[in-house]
Protein backbone atom coordinates (compact mmCIF):
# COMPACT_ATOMS: atom_id res chain seq x y z
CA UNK A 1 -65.18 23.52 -73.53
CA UNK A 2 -63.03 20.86 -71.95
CA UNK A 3 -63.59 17.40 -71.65
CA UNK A 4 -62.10 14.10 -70.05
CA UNK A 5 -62.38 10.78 -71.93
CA UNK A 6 -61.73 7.61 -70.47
CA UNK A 7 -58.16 6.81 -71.10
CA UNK A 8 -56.93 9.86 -69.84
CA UNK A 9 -58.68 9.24 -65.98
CA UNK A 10 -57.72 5.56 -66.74
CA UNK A 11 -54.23 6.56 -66.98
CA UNK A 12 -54.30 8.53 -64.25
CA UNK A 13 -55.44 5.70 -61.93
CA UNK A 14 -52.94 3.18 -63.42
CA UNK A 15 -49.90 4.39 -64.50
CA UNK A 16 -46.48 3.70 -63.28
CA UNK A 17 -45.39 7.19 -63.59
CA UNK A 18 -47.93 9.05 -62.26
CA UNK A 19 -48.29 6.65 -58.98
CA UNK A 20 -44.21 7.22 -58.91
CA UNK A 21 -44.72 11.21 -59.41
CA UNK A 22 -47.68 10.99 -56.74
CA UNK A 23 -45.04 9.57 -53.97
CA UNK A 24 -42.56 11.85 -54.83
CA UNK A 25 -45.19 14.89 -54.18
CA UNK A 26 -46.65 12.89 -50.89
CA UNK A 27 -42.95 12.90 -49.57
CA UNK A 28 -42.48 16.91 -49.76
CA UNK A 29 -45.99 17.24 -48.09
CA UNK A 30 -44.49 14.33 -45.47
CA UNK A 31 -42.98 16.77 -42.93
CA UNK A 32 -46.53 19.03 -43.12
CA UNK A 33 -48.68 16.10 -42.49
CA UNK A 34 -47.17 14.81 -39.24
CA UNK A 35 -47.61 18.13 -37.95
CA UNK A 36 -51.44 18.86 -39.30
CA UNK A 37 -53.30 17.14 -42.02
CA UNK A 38 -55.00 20.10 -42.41
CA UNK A 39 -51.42 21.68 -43.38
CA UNK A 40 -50.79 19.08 -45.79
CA UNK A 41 -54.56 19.27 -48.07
CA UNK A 42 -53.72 22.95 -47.94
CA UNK A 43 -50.09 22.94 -49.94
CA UNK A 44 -51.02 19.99 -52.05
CA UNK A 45 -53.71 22.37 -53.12
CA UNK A 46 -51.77 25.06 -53.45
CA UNK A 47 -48.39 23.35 -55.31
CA UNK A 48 -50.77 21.09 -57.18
CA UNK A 49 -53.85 23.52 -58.85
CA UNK A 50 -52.66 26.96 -57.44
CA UNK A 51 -55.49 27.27 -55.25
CA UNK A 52 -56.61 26.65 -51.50
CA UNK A 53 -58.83 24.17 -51.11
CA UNK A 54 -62.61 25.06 -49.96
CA UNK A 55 -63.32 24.25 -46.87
CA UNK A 56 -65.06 21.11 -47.69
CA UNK A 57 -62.81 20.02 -50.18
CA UNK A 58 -60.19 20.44 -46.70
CA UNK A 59 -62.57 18.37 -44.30
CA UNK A 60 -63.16 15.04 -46.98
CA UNK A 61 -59.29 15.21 -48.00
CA UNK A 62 -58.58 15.05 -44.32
CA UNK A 63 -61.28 12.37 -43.40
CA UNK A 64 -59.98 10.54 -46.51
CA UNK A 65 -56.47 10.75 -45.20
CA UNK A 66 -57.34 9.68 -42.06
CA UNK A 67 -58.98 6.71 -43.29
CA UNK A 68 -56.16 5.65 -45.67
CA UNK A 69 -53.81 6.21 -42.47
CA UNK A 70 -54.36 2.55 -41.89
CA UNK A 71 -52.19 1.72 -44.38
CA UNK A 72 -49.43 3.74 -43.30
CA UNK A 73 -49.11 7.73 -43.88
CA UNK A 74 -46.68 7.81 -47.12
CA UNK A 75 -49.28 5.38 -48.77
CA UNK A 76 -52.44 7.63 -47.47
CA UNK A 77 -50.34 10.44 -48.65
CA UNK A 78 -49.38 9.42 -52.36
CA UNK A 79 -53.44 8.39 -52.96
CA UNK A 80 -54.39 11.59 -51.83
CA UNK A 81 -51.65 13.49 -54.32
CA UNK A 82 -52.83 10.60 -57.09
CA UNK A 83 -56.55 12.47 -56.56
CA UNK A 84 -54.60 15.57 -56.61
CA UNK A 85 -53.28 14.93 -60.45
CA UNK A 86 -56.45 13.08 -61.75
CA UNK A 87 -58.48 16.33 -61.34
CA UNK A 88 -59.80 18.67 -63.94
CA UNK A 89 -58.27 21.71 -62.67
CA UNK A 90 -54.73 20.01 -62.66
CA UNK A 91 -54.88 19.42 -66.24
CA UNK A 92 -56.56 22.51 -67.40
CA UNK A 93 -55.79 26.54 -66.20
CA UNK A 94 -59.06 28.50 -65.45
């Protein structure tokens, strides 16, 4: 059985670290983004959980990156590895 409380997804939002470990993660997925977006869902996937993502998981990280663009790609890039750490399959091995 596994189960997330609250501080531990709270802490994932808000911490220092993490946000800092996010960037760091969005910049080696930098040079596959501003070639395909596409690219860049599929080898956080893979470097972050070990796994491809489905194909809709792929098509609302994309939209969501596209979306988040607005505020510059690095920034769009470091939310979308944030999401990456905050989910249950990066914190537990199936």
């Amino acid at each position: 059985m596994t189960t997330t409380v609250a501080p531990q997804a709270l802490l994932m939002l808000n911490s220092p670290y993490v946000r800092a470990s996010a960037k760091a993660f969005a910049e080696r997925l930098r040079p596959l983004a501003e070639r395909s977006l596409a690219e860049a869902v599929n080898a956080g996937y893979e470097r972050a959980i070990g796994r491809p993502p489905t194909d809709a998981e792929r098509e609302a990280a994309v939209a969501f990156l596209r979306q988040q663009a607005g505020d510059g790609l690095p920034e769009a890039l470091a939310d979308f590895c944030q999401t990456l750490f905050a989910l249950n399959e990066f914190f537990y091995v199936q």
